[in-house]
C-alpha atoms as a PDB file:
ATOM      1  CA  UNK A   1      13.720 -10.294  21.912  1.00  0.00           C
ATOM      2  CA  UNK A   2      11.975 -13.424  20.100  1.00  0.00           C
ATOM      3  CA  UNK A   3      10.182 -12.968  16.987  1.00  0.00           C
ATOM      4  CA  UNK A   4       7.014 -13.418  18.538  1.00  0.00           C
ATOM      5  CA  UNK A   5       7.251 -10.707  20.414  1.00  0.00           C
ATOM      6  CA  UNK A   6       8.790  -7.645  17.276  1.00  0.00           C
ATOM      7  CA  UNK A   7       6.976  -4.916  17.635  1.00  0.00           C
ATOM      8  CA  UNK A   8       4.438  -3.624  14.516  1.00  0.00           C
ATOM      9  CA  UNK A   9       4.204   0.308  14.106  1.00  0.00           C
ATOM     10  CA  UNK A  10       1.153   1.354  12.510  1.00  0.00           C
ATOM     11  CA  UNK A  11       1.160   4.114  10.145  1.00  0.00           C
ATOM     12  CA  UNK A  12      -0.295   5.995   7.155  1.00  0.00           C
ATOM     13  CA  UNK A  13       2.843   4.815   4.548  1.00  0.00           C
ATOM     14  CA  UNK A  14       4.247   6.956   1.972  1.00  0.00           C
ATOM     15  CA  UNK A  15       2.758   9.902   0.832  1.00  0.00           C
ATOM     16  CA  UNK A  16       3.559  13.545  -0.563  1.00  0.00           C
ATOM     17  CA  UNK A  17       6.697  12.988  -1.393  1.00  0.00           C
ATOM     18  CA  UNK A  18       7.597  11.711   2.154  1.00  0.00           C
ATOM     19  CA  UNK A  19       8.533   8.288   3.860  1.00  0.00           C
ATOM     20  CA  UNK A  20       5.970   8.189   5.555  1.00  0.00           C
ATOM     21  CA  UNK A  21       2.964  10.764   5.530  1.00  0.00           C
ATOM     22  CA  UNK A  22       2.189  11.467   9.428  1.00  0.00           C
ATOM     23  CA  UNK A  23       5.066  13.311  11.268  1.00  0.00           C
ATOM     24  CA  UNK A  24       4.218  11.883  14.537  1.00  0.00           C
ATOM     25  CA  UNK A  25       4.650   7.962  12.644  1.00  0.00           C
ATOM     26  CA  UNK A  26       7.989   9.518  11.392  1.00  0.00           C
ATOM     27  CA  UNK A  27       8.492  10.360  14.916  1.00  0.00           C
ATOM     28  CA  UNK A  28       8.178   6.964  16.104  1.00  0.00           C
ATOM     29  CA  UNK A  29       9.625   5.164  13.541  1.00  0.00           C
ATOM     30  CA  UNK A  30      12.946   7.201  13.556  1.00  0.00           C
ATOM     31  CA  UNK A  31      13.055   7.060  17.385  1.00  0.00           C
ATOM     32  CA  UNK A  32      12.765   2.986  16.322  1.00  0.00           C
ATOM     33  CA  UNK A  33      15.657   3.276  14.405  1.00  0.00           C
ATOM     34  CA  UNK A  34      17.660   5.111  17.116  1.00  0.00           C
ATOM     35  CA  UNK A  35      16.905   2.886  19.735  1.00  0.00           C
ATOM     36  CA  UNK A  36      17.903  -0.245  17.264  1.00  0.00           C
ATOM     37  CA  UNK A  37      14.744  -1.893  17.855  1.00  0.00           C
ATOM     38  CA  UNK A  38      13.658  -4.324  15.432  1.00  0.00           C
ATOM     39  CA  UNK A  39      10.084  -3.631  14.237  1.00  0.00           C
ATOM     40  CA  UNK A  40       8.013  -4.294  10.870  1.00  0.00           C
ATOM     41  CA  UNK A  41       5.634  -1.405   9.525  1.00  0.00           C
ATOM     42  CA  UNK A  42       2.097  -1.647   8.735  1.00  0.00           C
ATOM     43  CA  UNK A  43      -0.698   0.529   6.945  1.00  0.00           C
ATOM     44  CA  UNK A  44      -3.502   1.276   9.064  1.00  0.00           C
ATOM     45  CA  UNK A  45      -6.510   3.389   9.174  1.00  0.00           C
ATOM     46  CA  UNK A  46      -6.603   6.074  12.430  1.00  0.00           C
ATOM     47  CA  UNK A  47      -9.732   4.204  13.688  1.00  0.00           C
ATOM     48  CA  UNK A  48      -8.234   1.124  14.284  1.00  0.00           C
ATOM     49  CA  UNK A  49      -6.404   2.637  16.808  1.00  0.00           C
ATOM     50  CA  UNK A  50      -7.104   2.541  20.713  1.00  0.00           C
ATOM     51  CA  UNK A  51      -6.940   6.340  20.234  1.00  0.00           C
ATOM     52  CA  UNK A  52      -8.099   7.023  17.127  1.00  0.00           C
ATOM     53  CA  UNK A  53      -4.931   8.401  15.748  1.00  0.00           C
ATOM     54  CA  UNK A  54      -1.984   7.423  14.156  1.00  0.00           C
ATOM     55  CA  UNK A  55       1.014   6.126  15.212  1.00  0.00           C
ATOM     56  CA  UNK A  56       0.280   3.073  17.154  1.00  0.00           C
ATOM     57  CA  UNK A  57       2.326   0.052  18.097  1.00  0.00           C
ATOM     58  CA  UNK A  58       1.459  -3.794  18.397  1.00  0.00           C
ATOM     59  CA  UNK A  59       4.167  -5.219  21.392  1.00  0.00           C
ATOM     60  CA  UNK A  60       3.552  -8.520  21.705  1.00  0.00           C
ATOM     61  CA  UNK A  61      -0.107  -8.042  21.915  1.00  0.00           C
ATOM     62  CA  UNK A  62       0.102  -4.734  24.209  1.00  0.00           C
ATOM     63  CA  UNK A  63      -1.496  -1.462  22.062  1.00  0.00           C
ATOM     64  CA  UNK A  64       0.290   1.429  22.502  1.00  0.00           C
ATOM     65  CA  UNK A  65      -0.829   4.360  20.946  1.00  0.00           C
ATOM     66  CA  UNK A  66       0.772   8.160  20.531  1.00  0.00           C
ATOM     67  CA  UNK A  67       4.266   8.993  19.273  1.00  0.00           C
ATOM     68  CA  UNK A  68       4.898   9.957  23.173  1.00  0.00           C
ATOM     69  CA  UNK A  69       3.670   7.459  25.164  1.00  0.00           C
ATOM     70  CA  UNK A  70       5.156   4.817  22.420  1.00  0.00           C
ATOM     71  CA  UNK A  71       8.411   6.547  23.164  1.00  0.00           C
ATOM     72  CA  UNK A  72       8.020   6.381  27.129  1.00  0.00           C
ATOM     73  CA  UNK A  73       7.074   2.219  26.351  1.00  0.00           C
ATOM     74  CA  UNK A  74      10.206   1.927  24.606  1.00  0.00           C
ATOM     75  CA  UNK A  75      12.707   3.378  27.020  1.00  0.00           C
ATOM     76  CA  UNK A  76      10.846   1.340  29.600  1.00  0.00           C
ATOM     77  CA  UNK A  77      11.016  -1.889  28.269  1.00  0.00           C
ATOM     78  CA  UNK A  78      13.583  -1.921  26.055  1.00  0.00           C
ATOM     79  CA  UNK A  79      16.052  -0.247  28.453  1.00  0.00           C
ATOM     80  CA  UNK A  80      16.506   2.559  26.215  1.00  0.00           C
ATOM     81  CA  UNK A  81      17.671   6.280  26.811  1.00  0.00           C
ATOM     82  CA  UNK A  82      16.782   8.661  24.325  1.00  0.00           C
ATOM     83  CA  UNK A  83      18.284  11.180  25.638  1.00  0.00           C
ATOM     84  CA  UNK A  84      21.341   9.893  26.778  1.00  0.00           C
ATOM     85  CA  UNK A  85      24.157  12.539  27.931  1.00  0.00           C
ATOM     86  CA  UNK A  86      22.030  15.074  28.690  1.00  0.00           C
ATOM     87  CA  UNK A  87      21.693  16.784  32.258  1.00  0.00           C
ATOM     88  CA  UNK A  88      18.505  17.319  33.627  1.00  0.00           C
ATOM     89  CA  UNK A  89      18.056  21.080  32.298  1.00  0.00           C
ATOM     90  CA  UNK A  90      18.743  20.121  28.807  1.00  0.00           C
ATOM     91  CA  UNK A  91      16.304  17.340  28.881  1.00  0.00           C
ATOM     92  CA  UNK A  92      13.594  20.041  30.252  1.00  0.00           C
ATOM     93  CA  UNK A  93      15.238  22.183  27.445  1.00  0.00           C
ATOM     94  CA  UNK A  94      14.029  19.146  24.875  1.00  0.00           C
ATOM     95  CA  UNK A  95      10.797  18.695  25.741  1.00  0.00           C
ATOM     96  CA  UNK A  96      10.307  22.371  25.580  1.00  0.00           C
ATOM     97  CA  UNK A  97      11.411  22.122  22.093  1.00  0.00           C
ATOM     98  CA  UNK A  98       9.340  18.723  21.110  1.00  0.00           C
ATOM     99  CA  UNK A  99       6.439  20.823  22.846  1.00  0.00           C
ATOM    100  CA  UNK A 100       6.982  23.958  20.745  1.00  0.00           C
ATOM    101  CA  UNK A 101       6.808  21.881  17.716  1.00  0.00           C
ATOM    102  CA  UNK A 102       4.329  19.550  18.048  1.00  0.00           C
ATOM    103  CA  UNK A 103       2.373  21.916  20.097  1.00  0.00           C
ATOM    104  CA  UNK A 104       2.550  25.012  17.790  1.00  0.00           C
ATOM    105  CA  UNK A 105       4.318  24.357  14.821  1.00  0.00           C
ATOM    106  CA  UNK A 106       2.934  20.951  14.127  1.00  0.00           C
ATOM    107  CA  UNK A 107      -0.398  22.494  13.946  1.00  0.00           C
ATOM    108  CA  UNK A 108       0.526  25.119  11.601  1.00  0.00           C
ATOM    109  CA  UNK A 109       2.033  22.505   8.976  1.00  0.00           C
ATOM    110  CA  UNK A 110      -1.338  21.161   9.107  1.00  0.00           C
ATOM    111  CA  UNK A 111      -2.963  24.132   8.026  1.00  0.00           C
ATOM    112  CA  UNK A 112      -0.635  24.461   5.476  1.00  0.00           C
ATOM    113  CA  UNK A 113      -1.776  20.771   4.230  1.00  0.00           C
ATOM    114  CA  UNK A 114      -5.496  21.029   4.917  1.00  0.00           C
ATOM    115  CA  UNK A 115      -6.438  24.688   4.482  1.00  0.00           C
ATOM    116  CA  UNK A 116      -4.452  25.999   1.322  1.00  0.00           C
ATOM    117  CA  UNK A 117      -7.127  24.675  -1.007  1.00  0.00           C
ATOM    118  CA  UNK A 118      -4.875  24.074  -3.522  1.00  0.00           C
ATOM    119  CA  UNK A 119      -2.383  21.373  -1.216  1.00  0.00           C
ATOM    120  CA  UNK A 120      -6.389  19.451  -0.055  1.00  0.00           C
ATOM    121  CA  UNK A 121      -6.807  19.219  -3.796  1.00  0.00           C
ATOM    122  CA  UNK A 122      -3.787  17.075  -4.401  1.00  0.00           C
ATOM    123  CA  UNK A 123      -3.213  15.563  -0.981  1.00  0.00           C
ATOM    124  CA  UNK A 124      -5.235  14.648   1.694  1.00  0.00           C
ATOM    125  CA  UNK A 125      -8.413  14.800  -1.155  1.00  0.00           C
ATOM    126  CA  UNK A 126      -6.482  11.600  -2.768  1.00  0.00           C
ATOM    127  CA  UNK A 127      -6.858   9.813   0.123  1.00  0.00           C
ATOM    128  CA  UNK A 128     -10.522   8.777  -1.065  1.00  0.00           C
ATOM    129  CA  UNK A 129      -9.033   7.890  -5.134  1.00  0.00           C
ATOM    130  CA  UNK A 130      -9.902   4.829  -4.559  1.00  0.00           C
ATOM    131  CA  UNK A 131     -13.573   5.443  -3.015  1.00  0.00           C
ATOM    132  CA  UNK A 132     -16.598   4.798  -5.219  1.00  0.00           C
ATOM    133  CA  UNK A 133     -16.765   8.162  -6.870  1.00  0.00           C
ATOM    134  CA  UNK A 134     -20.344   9.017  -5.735  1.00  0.00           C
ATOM    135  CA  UNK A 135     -19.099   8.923  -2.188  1.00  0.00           C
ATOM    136  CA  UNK A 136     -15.276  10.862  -3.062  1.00  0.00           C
ATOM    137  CA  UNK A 137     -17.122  14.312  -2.417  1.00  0.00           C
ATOM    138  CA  UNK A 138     -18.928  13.589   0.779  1.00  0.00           C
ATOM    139  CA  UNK A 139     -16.058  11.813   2.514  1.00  0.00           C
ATOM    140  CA  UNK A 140     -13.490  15.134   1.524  1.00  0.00           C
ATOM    141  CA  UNK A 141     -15.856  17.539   2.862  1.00  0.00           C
ATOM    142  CA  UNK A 142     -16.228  15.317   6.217  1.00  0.00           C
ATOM    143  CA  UNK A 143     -12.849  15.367   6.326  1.00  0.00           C
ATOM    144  CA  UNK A 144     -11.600  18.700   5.740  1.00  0.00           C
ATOM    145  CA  UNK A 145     -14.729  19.563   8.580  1.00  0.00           C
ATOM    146  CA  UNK A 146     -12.750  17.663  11.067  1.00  0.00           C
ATOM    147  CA  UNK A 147      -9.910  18.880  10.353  1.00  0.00           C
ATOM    148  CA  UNK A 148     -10.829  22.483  10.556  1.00  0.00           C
ATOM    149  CA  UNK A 149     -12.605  22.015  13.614  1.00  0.00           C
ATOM    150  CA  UNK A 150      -9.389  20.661  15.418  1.00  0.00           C
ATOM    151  CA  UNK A 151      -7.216  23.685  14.080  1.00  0.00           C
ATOM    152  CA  UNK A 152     -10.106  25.755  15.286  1.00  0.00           C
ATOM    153  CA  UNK A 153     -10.178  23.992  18.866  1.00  0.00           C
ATOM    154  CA  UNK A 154      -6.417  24.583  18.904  1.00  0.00           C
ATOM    155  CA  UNK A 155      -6.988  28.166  18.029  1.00  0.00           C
ATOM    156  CA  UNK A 156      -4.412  28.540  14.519  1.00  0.00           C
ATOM    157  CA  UNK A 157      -7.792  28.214  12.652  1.00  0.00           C
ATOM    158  CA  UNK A 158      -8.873  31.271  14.356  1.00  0.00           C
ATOM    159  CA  UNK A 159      -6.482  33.816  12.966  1.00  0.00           C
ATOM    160  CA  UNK A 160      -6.135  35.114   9.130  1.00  0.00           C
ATOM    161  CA  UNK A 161      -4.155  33.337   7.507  1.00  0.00           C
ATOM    162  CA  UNK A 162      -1.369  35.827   7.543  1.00  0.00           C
ATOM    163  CA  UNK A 163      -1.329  35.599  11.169  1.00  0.00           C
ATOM    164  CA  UNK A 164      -1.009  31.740  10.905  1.00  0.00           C
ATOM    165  CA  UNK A 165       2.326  31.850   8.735  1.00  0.00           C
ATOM    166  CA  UNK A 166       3.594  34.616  10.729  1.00  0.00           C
ATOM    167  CA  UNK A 167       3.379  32.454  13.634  1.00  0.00           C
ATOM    168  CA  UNK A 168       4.502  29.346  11.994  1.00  0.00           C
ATOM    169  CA  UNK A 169       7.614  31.685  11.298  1.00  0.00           C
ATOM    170  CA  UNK A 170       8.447  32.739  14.434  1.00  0.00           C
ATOM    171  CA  UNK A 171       8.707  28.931  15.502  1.00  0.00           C
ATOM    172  CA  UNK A 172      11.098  28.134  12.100  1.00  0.00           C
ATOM    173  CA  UNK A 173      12.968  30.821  13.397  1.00  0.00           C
ATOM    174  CA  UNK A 174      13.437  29.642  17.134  1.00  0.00           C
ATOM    175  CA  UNK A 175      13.819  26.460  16.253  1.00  0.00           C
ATOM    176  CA  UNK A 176      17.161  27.759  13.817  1.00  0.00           C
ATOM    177  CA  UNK A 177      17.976  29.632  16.416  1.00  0.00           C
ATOM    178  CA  UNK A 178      18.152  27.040  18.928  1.00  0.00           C
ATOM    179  CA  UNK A 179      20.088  24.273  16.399  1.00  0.00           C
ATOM    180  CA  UNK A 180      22.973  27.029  15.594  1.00  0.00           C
ATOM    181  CA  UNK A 181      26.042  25.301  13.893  1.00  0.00           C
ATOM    182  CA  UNK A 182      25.358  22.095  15.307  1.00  0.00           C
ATOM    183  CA  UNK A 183      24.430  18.850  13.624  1.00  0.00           C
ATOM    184  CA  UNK A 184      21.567  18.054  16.037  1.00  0.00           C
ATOM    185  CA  UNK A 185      19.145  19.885  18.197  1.00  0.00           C
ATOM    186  CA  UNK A 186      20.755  19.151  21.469  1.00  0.00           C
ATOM    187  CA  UNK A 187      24.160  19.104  20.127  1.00  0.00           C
ATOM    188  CA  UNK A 188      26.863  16.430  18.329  1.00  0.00           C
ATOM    189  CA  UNK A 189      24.320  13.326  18.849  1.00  0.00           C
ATOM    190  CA  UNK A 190      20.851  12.609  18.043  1.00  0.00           C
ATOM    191  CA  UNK A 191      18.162  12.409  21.033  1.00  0.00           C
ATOM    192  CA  UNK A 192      14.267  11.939  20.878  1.00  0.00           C
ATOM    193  CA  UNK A 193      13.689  15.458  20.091  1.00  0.00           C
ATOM    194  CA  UNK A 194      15.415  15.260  16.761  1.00  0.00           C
ATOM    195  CA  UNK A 195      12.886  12.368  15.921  1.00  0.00           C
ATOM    196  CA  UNK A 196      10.299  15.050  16.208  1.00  0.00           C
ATOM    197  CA  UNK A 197      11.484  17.987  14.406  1.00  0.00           C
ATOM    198  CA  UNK A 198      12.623  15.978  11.369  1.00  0.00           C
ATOM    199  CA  UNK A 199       9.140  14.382  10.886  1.00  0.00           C
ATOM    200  CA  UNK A 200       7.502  17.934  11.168  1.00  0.00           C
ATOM    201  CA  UNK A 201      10.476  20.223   9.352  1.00  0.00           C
ATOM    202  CA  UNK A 202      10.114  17.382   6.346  1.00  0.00           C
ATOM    203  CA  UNK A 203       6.760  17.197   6.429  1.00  0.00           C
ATOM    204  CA  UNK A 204       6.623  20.885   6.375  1.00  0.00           C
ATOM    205  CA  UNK A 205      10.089  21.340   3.296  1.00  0.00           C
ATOM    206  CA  UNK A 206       8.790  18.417   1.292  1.00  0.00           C
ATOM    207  CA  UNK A 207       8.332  19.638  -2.791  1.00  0.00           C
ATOM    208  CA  UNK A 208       4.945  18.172  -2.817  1.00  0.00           C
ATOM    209  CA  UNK A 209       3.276  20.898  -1.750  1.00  0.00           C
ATOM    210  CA  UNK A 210       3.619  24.990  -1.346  1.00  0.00           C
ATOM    211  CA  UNK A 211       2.923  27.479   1.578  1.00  0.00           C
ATOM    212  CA  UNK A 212       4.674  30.644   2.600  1.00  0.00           C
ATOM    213  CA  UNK A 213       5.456  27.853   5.537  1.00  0.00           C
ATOM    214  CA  UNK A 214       7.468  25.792   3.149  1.00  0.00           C
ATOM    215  CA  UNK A 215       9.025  28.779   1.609  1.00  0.00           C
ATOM    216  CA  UNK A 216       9.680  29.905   5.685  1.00  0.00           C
ATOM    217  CA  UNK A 217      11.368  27.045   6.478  1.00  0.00           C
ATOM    218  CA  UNK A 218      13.721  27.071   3.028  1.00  0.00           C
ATOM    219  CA  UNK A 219      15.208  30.569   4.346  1.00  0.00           C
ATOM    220  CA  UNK A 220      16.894  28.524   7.031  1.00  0.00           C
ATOM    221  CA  UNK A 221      19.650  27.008   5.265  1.00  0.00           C
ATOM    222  CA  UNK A 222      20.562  25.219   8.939  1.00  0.00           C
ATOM    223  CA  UNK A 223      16.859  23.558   9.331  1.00  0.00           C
ATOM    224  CA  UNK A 224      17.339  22.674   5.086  1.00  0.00           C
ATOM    225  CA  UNK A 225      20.709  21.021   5.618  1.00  0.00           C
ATOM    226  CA  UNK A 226      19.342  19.532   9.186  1.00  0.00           C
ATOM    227  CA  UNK A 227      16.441  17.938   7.264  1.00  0.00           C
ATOM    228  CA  UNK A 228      18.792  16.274   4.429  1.00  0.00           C
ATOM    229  CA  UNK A 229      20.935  14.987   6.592  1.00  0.00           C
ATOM    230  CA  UNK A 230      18.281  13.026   8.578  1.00  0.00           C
ATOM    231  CA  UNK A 231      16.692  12.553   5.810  1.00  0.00           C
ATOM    232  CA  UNK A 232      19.859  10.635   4.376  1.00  0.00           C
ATOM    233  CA  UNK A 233      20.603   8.702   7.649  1.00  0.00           C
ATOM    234  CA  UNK A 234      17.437   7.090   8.503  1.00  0.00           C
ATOM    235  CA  UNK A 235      15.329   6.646   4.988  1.00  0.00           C
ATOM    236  CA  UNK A 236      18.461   6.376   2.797  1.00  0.00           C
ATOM    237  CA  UNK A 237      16.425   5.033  -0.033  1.00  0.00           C
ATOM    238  CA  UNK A 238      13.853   7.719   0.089  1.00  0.00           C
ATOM    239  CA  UNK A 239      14.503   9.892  -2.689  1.00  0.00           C
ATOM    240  CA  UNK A 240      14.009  12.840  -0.782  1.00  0.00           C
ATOM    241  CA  UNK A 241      13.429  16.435  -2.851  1.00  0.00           C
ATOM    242  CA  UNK A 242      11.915  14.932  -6.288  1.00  0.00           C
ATOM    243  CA  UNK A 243       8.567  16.334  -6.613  1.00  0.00           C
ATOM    244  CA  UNK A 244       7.897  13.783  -9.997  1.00  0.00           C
ATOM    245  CA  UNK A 245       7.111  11.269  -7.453  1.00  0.00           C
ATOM    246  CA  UNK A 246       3.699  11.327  -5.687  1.00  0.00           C
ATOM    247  CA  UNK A 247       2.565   9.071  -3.283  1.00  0.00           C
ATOM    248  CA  UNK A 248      -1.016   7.867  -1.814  1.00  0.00           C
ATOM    249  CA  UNK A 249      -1.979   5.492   0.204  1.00  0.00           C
ATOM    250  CA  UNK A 250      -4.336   3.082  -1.388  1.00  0.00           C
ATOM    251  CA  UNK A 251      -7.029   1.766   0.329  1.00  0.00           C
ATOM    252  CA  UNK A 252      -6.427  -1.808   1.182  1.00  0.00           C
ATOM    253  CA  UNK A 253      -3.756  -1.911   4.440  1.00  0.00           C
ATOM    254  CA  UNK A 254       0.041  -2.346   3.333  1.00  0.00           C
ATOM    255  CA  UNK A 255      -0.671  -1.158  -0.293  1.00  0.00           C
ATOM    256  CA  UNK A 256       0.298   1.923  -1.769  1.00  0.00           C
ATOM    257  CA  UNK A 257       0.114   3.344  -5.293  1.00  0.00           C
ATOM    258  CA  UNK A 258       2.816   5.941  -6.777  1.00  0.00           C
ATOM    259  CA  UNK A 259       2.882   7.586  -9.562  1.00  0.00           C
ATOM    260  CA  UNK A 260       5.918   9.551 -11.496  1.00  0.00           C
END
């Protein structure tokens, strides 16, 4: 592949105490790293997408935008199998998983990270830090509307919030259930579903913030030991389970501001 044509992934950067701060740019970026396809990383704002979300991908001047359909691009013209050495039922088996998860259990983190008023205070608020202050309060109460009225299109919004963890641990326990004693999901390697679970089990364990989700997933010393050792293999220089280290993303693209 020339240089002209390396592909740029688009995504949020690092952020509460993560890698990166979307699951589904974790997603793409570790199914990236899997495939051992060169690529540089950019910041970019959700609306500068063709979908209006994050992750997207620049290949050689071709948009490509959702963790899924960037996956599907990448097997396709990069010759890639994600799921290499699996039979045709346990492929159906891991997108039943990556379905539960992003589906279900996805949603769920994101009521943990938007609805606990105490984790919008001290993440997703900070996203406007660097706003002219007259405008911070506006722009987090547009925000948090949005996001509410997603998890209430999608139904978790709906329930009491007791009813929304108890869900979220039925999936933690399924998906235990289904990884066992073995190092990956679908068994001694790593396919495209373990892309997905890591991004939204870490996004879910990570110190920065507190939910009886987070405290959920911690009972399952299998999905705790799952998420350090990804963790370890594919952002080895991420010091992973520090909470002294909190990450925004700044406002300008490819600039981000920490603080200890």
């Amino acid at each position: 592949m020339s240089a002209k044509r390396q592909i740029i992934l688009f995504g949020g950067g690092p952020a509460f105490g993560l890698p990166e701060v979307s699951p589904y740019v974790t997603k793409s970026e570790v199914q990236l790293k899997m495939a051992g396809i060169p690529y540089v990383k950019e910041f970019a704002r959700p609306d500068r997408s063709p979908k209006g979300q994050l992750p997207f991908i620049d290949d050689g001047g071709v948009l490509v935008a959702d963790s899924t359909f960037i996956r599907q691009h990448l097997e396709r013209q990069y010759c890639v199998d994600l799921d290499e050495g699996l039979s045709t039922f346990e492929r159906a088996q891991a997108w039943a998983i990556e379905r539960m998860i992003e589906n279900h259990l996805g949603w769920v983190s994101a009521y943990a990270r938007f609805m606990v008023p105490e984790n919008f205070k001290r993440g997703p608020a900070q996203w406007f830090a660097f706003a002219p202050e007259a405008m911070r309060a506006k722009m987090q109460e547009e925000l948090l509307a949005a996001v509410t009225a997603n998890l209430r299109a999608v139904g978790i919004a709906r329930h009491s919030p007791h009813e929304v963890w108890s869900l979220g641990a039925r999936s933690l326990a399924a998906l235990s259930a289904m990884l066992g004693d073995k190092p990956y999901l679908m068994g001694e390697a790593e396919t495209g579903v373990d892309a997905t679970a890591f991004g939204v089990l870490a996004g879910i364990m990570t110190p920065f913030f507190d939910s009886p989700l987070r405290r959920a997933a911690e009972t399952h010393v299998n999905l705790v030991e799952y998420v350090d050792m990804m963790m370890a293999q594919y952002y080895p220089e991420h010091p992973w389970g520090r909470p002294s280290v909190h990450c925004f993303a700044a406002a300008a693209p490819a600039v981000f501001q920490c603080t200890a």
